[in-house]
Protein backbone atom coordinates (compact mmCIF):
# COMPACT_ATOMS: atom_id res chain seq x y z
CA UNK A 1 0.00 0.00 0.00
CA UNK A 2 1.35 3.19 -1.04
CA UNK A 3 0.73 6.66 1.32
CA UNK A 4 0.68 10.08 0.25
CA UNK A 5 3.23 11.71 0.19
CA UNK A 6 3.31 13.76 3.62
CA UNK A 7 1.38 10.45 5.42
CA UNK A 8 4.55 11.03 7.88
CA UNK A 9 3.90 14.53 8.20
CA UNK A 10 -0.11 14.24 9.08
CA UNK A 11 0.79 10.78 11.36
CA UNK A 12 3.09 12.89 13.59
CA UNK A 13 0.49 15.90 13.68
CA UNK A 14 -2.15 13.40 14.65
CA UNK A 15 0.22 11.86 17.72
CA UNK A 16 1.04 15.49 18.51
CA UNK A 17 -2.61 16.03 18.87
CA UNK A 18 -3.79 13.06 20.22
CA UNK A 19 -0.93 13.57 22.87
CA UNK A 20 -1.50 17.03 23.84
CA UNK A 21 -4.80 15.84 24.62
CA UNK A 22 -4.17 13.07 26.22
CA UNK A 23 -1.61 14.78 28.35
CA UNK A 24 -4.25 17.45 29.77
CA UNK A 25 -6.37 14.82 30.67
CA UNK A 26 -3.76 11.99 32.40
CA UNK A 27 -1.02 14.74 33.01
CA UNK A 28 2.42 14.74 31.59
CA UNK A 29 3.55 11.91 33.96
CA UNK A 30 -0.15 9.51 33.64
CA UNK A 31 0.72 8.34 29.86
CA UNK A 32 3.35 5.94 28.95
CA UNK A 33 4.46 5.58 24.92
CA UNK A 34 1.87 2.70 24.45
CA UNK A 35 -0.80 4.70 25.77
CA UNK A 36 -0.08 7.97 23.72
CA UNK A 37 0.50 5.96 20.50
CA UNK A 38 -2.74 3.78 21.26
CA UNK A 39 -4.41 7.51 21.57
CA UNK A 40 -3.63 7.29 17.90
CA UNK A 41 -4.29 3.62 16.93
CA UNK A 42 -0.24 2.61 16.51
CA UNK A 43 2.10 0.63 18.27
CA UNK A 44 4.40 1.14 20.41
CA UNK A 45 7.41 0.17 18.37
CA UNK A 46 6.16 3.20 15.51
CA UNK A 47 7.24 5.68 18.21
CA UNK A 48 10.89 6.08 17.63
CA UNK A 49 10.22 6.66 13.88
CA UNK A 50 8.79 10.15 14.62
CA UNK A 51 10.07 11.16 17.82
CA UNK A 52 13.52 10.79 19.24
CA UNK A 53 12.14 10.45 23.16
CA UNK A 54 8.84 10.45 25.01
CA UNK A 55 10.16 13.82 27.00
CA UNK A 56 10.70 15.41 23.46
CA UNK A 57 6.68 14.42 22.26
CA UNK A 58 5.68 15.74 25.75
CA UNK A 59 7.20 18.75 25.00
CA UNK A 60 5.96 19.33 21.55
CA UNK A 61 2.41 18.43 23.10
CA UNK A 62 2.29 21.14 25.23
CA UNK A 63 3.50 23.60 22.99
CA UNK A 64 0.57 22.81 20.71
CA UNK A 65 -2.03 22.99 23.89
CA UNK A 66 -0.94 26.41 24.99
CA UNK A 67 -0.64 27.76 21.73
CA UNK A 68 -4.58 26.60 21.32
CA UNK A 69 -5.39 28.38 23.98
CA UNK A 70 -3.49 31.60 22.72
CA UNK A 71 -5.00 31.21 19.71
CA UNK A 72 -8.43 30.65 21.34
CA UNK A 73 -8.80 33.85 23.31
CA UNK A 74 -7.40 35.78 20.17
CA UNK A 75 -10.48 34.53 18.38
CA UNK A 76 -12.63 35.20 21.49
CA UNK A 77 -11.48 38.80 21.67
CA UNK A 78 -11.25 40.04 17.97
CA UNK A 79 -12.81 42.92 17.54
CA UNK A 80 -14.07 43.78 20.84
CA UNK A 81 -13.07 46.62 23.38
CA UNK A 82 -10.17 46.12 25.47
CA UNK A 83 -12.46 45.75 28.72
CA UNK A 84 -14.77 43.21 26.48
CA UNK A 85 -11.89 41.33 25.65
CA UNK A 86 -10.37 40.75 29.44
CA UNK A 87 -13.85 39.85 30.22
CA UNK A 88 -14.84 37.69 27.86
CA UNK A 89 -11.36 35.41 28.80
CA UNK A 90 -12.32 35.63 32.45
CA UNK A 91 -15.64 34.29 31.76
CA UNK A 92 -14.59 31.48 29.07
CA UNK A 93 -11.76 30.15 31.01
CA UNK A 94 -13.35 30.56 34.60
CA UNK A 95 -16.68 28.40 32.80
CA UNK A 96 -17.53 25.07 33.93
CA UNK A 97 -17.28 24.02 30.54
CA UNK A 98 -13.37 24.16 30.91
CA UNK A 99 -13.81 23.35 34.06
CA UNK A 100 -14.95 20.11 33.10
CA UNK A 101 -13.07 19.70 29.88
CA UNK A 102 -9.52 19.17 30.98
CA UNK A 103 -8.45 17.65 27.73
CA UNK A 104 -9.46 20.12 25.30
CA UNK A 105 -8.98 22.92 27.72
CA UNK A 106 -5.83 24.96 29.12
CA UNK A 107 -2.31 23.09 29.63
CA UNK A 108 -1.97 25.62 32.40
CA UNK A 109 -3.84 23.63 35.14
CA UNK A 110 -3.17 20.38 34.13
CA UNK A 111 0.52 20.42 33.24
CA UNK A 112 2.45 23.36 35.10
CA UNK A 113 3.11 20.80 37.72
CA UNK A 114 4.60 18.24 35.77
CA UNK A 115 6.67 20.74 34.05
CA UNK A 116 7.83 22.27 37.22
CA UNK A 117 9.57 18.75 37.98
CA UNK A 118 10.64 18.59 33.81
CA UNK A 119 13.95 19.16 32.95
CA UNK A 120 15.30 22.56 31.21
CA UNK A 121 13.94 21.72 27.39
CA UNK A 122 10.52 21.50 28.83
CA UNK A 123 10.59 24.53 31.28
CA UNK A 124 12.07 26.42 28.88
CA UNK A 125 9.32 25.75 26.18
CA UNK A 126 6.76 26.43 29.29
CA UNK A 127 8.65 29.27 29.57
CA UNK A 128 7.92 30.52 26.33
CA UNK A 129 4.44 29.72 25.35
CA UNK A 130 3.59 31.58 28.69
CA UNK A 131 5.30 34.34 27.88
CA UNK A 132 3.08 34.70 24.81
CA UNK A 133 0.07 33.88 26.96
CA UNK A 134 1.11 36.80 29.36
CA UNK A 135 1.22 39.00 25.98
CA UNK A 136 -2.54 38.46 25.09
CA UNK A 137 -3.60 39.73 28.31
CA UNK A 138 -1.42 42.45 28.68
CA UNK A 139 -2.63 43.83 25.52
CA UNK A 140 -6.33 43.81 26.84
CA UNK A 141 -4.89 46.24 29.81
CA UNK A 142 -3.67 49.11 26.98
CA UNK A 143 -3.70 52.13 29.58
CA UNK A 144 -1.18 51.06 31.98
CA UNK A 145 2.74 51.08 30.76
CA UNK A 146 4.06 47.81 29.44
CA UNK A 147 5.28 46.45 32.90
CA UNK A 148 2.32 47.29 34.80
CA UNK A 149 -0.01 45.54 31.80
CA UNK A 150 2.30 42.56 32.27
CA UNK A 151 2.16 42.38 36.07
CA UNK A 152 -1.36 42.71 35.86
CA UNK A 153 -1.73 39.97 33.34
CA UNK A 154 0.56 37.52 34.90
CA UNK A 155 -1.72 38.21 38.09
CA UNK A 156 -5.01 37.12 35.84
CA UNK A 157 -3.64 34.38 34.68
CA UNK A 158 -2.57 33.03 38.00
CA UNK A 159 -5.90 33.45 39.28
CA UNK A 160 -7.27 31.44 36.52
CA UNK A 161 -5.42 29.07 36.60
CA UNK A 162 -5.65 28.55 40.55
CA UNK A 163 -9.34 28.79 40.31
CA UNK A 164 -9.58 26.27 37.73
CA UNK A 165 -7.07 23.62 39.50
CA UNK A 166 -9.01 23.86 42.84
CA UNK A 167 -13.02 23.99 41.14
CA UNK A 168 -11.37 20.25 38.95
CA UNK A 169 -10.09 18.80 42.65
CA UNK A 170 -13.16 20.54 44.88
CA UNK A 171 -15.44 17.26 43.63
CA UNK A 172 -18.19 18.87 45.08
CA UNK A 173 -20.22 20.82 42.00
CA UNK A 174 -21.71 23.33 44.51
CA UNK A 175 -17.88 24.12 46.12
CA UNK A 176 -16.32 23.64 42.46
CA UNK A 177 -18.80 26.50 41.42
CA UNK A 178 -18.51 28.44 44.34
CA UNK A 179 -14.43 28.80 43.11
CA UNK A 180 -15.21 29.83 39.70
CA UNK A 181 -17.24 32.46 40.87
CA UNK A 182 -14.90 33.41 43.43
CA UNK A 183 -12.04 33.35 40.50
CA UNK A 184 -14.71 35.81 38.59
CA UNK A 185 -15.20 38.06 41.40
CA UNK A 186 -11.71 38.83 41.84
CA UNK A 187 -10.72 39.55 38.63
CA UNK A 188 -13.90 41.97 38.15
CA UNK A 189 -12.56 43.49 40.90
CA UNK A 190 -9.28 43.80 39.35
CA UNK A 191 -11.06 44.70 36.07
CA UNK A 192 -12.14 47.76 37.88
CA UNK A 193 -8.80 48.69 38.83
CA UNK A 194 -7.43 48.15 35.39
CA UNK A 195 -10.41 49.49 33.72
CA UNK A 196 -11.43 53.00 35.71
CA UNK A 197 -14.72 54.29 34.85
CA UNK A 198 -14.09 57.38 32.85
């Protein structure tokens, strides 16, 4: 049987994928190689032809899950007002549907972790991607100078991200809500700050 031409190409896309996945769900240490290649319906013993170590799929993974979620509140804010746009992240990612959608959701809460106890390559790409993440938001806070923005930013995101990570391990729906809201809340109340009324 003959394959098209970039068939290695859209296989190691798909394992990337299937992986990144995979990885928000289980975490980066709760997959082994058979189970991220049976994500994908291969064996084992394909892995080595596309990736030269499991630490070096795991870090292409969750390159491609943060810059989804980059890419995700860019589409959620074109177009609309600064303020809009800060908002309309806050509610989105502080939603029980990513709440209760690990896998297709932000690497943020279900990776940082794991990366923390990664070695340089994978901090490094961490590093980066939420760097870039850091640059959305700050460009939703346009009347503060460039380190302020960022501070404030980094601060959002933080809160996010711990409201999300406690409302996935509160079990209880009516605590696990409670958080989100409480997550809300506080960045509204930030929102203020960064947003005076004119």
């Amino acid at each position: 049987m003959r394959y098209p031409k970039d068939h290695g190409q859209q296989t190691r896309r798909r394992i990337v994928e299937n992986a990144s996945y995979g990885l928000r769900q289980n975490g980066a240490d709760g997959l082994s190689v058979v189970d991220l290649m049976r994500l994908v319906d291969l064996t084992h013993g394909s892995f080595y032809a596309y990736f030269k170590s499991r630490d070096a799929l795991v870090i292409e993974a969750l390159a491609l899950a943060m810059d989804q979620t980059v890419d995700h509140w860019l589409d959620l804010t074109q177009g609309l007002p600064d303020e809009k746009g800060f908002d309309a992240v806050v509610e989105s990612y502080l939603s029980p549907r990513h709440r209760n959608n690990a896998a297709r959701g932000c690497a943020l809460p279900a990776l940082a972790a794991d990366i923390g106890r990664s070695g340089p390559e994978a901090r490094r790409t961490f590093a980066g991607r939420l760097e870039k993440m850091i640059d959305v938001i700050a460009g939703l806070i346009p009347k503060r100078s460039s380190m302020d923005a960022r501070q404030a930013a980094a601060g959002a995101i933080a809160t996010m991200v711990g409201s999300i990570v406690l409302a996935r391990a509160a079990g209880d729906k009516r605590l696990s809500d409670a958080l989100l809201e409480a997550g809300r809340q506080a960045l509204r109340n930030q929102g203020a700050n960064v947003f005076p009324s004119p």
